[in-house]
PDB file of N, CA and C in Angstrom:
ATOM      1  N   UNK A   1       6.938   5.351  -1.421  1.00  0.00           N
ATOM      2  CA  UNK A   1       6.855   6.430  -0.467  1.00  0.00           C
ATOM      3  C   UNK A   1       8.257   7.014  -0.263  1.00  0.00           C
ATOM      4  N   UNK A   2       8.324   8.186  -0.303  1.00  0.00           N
ATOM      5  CA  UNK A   2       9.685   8.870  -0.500  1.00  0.00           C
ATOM      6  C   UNK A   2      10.343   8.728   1.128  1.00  0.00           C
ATOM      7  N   UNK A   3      11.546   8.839   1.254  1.00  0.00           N
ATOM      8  CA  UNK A   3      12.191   8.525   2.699  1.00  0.00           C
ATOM      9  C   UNK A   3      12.920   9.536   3.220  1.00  0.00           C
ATOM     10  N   UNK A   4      13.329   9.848   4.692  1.00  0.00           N
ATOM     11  CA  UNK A   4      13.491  11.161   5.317  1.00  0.00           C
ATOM     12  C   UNK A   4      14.141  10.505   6.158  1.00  0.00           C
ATOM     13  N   UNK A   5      15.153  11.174   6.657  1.00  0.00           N
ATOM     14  CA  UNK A   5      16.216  10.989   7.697  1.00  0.00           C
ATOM     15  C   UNK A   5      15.452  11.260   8.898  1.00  0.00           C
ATOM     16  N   UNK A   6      16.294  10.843   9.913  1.00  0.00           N
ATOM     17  CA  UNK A   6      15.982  10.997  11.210  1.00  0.00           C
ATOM     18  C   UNK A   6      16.609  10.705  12.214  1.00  0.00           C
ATOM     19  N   UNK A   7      16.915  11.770  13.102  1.00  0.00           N
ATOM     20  CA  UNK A   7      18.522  10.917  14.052  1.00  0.00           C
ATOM     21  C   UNK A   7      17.548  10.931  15.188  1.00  0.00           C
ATOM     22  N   UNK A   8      17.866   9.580  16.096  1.00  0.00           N
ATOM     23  CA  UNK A   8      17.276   8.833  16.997  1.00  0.00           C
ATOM     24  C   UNK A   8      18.032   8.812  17.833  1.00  0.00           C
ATOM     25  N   UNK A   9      17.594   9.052  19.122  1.00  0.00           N
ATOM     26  CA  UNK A   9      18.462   8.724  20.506  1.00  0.00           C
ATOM     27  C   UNK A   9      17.890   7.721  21.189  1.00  0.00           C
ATOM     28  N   UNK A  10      18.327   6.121  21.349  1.00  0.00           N
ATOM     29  CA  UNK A  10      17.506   5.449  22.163  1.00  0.00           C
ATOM     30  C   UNK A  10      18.376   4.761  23.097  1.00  0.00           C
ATOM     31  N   UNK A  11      18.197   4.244  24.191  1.00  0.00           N
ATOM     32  CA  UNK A  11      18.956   3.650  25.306  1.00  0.00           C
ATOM     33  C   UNK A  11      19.567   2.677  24.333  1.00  0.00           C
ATOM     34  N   UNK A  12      20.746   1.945  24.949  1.00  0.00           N
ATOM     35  CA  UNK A  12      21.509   1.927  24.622  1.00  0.00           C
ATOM     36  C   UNK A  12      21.209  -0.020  24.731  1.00  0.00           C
ATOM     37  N   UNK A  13      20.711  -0.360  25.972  1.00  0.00           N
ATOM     38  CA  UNK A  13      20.128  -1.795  25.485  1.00  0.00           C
ATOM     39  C   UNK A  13      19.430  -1.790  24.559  1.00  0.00           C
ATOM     40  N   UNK A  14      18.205  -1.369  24.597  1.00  0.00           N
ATOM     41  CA  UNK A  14      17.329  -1.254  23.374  1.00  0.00           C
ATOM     42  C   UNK A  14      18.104  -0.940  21.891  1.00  0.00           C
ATOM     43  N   UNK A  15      19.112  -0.217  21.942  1.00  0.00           N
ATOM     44  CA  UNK A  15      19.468  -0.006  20.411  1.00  0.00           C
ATOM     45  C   UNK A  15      20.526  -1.565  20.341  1.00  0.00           C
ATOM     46  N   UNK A  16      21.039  -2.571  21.291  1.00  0.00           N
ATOM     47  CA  UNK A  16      21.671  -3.826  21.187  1.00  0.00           C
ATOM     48  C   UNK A  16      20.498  -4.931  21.335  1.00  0.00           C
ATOM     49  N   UNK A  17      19.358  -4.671  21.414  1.00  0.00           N
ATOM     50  CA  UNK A  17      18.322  -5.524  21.247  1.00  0.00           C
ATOM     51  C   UNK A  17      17.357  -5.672  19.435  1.00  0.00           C
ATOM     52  N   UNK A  18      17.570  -4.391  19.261  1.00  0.00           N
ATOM     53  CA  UNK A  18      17.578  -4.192  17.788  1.00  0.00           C
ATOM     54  C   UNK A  18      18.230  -4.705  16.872  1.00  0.00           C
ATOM     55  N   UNK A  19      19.638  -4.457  17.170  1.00  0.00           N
ATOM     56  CA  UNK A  19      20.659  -5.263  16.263  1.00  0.00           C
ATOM     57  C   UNK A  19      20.684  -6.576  16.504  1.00  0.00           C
ATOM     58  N   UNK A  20      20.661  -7.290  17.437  1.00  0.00           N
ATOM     59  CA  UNK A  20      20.609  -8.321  17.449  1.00  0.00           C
ATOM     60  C   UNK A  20      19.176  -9.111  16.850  1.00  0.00           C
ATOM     61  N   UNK A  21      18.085  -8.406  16.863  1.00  0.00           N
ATOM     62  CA  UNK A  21      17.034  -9.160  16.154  1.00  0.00           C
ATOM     63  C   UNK A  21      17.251  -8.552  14.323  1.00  0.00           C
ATOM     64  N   UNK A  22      17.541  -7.661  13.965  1.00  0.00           N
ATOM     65  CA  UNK A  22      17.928  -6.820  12.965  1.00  0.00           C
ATOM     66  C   UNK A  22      19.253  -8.284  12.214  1.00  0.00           C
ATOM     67  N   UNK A  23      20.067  -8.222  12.712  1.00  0.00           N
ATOM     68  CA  UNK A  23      20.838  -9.095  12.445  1.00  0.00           C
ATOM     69  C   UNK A  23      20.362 -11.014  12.142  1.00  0.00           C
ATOM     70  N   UNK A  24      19.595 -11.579  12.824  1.00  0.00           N
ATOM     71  CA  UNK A  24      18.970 -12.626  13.137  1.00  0.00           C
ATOM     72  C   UNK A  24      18.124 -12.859  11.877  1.00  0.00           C
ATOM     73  N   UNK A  25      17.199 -11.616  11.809  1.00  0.00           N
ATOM     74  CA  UNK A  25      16.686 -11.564  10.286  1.00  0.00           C
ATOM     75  C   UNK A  25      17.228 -10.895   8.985  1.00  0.00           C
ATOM     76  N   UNK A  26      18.359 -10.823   9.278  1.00  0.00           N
ATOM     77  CA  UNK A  26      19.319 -10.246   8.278  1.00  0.00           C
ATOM     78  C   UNK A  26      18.217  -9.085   7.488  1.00  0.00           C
ATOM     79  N   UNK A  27      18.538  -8.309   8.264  1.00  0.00           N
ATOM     80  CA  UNK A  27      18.169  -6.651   8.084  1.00  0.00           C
ATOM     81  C   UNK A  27      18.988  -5.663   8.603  1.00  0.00           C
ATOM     82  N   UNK A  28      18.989  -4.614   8.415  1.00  0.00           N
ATOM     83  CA  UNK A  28      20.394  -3.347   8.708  1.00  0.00           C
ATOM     84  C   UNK A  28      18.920  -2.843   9.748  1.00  0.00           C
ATOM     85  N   UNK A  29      19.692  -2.504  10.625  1.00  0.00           N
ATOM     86  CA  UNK A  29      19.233  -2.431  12.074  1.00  0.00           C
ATOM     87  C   UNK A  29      18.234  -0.874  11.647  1.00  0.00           C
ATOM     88  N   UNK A  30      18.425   0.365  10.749  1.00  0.00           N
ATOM     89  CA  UNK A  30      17.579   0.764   9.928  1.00  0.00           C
ATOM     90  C   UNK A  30      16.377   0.472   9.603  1.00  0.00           C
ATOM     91  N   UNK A  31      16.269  -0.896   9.537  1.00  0.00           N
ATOM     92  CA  UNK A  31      14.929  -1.076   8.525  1.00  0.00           C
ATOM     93  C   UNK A  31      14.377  -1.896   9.635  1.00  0.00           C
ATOM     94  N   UNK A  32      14.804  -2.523  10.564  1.00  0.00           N
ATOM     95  CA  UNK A  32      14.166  -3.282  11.583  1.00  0.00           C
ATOM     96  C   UNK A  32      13.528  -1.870  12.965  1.00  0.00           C
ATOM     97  N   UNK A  33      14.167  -1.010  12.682  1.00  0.00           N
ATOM     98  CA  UNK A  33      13.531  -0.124  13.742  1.00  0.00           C
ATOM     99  C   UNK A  33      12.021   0.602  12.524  1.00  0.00           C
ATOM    100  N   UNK A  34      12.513   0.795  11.427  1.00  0.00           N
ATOM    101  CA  UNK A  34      10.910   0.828  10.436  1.00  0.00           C
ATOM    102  C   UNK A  34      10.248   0.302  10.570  1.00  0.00           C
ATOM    103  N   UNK A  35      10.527  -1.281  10.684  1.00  0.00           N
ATOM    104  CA  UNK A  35       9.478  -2.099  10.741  1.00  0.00           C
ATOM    105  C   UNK A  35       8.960  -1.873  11.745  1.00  0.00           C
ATOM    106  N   UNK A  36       9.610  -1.780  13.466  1.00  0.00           N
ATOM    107  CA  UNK A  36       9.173  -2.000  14.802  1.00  0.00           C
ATOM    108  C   UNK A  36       7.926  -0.693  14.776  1.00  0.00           C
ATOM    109  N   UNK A  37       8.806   0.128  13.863  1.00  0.00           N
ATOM    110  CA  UNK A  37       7.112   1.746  14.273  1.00  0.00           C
ATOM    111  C   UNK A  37       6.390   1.187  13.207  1.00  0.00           C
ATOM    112  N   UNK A  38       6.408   0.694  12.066  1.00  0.00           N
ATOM    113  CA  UNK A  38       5.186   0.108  11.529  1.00  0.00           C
ATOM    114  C   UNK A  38       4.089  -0.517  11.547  1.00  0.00           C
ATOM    115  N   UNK A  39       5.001  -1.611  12.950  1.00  0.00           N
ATOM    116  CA  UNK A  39       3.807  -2.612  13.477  1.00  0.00           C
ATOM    117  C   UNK A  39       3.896  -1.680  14.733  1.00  0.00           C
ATOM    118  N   UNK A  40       3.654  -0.885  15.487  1.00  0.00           N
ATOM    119  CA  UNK A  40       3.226   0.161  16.332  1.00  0.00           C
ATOM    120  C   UNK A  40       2.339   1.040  15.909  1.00  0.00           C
ATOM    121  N   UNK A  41       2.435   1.164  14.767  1.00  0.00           N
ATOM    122  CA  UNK A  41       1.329   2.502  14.388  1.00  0.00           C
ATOM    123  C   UNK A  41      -0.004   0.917  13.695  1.00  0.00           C
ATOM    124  N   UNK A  42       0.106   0.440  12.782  1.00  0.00           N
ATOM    125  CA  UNK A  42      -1.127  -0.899  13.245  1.00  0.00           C
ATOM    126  C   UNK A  42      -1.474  -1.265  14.218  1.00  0.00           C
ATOM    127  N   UNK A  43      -1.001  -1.363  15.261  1.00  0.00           N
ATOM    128  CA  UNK A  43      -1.422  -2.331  16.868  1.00  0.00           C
ATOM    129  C   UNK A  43      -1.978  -0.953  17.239  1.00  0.00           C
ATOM    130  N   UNK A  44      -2.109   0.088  17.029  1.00  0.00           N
ATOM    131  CA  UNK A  44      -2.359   1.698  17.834  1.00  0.00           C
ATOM    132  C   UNK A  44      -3.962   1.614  16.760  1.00  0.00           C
ATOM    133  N   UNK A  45      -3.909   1.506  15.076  1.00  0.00           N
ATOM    134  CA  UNK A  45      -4.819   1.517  14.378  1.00  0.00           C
ATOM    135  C   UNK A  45      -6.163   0.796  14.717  1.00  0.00           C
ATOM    136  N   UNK A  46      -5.211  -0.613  15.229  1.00  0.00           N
ATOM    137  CA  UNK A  46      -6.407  -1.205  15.660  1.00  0.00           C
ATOM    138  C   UNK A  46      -6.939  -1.135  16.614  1.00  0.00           C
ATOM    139  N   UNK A  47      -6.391  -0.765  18.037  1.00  0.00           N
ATOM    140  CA  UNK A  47      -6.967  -0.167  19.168  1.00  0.00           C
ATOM    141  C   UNK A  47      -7.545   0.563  19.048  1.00  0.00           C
ATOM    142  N   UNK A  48      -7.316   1.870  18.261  1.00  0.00           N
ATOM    143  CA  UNK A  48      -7.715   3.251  17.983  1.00  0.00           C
ATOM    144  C   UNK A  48      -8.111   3.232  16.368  1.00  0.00           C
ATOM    145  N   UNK A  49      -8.769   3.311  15.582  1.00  0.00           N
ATOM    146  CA  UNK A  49      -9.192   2.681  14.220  1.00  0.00           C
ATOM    147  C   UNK A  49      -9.306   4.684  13.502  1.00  0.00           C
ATOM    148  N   UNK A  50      -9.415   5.564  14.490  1.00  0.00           N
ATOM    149  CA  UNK A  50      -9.267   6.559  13.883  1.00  0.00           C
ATOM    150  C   UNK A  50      -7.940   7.591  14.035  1.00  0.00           C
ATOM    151  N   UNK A  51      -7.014   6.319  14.637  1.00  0.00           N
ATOM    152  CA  UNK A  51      -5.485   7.333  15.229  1.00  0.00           C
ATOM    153  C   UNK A  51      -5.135   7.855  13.952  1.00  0.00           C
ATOM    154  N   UNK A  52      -4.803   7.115  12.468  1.00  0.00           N
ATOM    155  CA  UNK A  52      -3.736   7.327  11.729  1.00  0.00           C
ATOM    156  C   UNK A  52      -4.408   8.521  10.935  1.00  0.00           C
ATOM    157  N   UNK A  53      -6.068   9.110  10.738  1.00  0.00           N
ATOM    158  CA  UNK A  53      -6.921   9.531  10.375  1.00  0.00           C
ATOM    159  C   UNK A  53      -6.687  11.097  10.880  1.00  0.00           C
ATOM    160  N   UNK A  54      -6.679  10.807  12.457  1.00  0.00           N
ATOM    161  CA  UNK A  54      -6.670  11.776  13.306  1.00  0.00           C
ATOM    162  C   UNK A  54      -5.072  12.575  12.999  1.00  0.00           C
ATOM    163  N   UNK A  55      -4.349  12.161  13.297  1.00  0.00           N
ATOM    164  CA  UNK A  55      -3.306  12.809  12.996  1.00  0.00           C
ATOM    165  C   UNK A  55      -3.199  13.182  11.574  1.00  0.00           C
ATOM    166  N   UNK A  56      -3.203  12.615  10.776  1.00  0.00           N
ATOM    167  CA  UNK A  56      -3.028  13.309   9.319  1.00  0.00           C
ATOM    168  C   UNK A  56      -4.117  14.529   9.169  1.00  0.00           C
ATOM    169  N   UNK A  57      -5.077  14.420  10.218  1.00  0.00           N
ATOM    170  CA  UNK A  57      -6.211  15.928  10.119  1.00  0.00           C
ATOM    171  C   UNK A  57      -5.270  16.718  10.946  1.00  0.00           C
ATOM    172  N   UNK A  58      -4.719  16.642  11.709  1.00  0.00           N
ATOM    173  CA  UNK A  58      -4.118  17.575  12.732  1.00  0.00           C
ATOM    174  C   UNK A  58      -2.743  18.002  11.683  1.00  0.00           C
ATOM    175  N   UNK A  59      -1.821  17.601  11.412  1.00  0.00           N
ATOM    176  CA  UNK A  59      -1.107  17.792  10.300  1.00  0.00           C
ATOM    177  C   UNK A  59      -1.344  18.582   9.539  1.00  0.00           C
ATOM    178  N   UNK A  60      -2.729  18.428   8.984  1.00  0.00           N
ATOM    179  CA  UNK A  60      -3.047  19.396   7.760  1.00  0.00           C
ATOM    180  C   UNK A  60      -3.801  20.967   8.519  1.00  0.00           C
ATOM    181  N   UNK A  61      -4.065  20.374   9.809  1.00  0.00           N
ATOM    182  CA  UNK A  61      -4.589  21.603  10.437  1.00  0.00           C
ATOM    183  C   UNK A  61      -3.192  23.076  10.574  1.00  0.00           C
ATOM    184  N   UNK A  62      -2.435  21.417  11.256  1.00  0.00           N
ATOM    185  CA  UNK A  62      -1.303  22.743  11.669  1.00  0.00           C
ATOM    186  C   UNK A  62      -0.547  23.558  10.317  1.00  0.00           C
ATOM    187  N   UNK A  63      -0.872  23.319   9.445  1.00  0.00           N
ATOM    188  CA  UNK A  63      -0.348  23.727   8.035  1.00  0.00           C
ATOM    189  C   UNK A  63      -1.522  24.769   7.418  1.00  0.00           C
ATOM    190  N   UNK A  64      -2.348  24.869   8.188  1.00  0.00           N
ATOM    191  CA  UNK A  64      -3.351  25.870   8.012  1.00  0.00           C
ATOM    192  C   UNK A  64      -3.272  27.098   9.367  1.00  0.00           C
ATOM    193  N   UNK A  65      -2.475  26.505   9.900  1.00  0.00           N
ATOM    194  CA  UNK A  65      -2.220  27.841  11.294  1.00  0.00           C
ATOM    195  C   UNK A  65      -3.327  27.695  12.296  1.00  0.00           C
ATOM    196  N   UNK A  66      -3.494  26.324  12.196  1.00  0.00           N
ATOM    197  CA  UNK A  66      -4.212  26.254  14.190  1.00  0.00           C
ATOM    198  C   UNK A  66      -3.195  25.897  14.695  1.00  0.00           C
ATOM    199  N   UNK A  67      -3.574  25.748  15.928  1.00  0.00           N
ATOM    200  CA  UNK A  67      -2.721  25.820  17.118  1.00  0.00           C
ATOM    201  C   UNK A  67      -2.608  23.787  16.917  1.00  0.00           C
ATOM    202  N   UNK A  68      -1.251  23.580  17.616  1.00  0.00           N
ATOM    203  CA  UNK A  68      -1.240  21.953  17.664  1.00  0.00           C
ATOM    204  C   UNK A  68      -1.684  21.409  18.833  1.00  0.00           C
ATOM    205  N   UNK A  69      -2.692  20.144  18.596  1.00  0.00           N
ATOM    206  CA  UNK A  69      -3.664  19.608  19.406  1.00  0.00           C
ATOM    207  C   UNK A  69      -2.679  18.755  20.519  1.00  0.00           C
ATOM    208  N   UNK A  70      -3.154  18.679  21.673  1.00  0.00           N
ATOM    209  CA  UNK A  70      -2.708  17.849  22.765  1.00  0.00           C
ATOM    210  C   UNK A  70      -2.810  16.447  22.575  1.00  0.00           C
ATOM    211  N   UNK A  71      -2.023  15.465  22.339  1.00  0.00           N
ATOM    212  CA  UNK A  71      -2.210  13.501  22.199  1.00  0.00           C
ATOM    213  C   UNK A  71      -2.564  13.344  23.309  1.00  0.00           C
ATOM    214  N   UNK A  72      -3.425  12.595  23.256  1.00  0.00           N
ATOM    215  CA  UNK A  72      -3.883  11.832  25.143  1.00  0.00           C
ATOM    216  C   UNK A  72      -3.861  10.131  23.966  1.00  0.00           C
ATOM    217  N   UNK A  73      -3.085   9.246  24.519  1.00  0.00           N
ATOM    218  CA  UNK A  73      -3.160   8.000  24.563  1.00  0.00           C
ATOM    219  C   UNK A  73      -1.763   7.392  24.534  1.00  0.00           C
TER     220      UNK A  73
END
């Protein structure tokens, strides 16, 4: 899967709670915040079994010129 930048603003404990587990499992604090939305968008899948579904329709909607849908959850 091809990879895309992204600059992140997060509090400032939370980004020293990262590194320190990032570090612990010897990972670049990068790939441990990947992982953390990875297992977030599964724990959301399985609550919600049509979230990851739903959005990739809305995606392709908004690339067809509807209007972008409101998230409730």
């Amino acid at each position: 899967m091809p990879k895309e930048s992204l600059t992140l603003r997060i509090d400032s404990e939370l980004r020293k709670i990262f590194a320190t587990i990032a570090r612990d499992e010897e990972r670049s604090l990068n790939r441990q915040i990947e992982m953390a939305l990875r297992d977030w968008v599964k724990i959301k899948e399985q609550l919600h079994p049509t979230f990851v579904a739903d959005i990739k329709e809305a995606i392709s909607g908004l690339r067809a010129g509807e209007k972008e849908p409101v998230w409730k959850g």
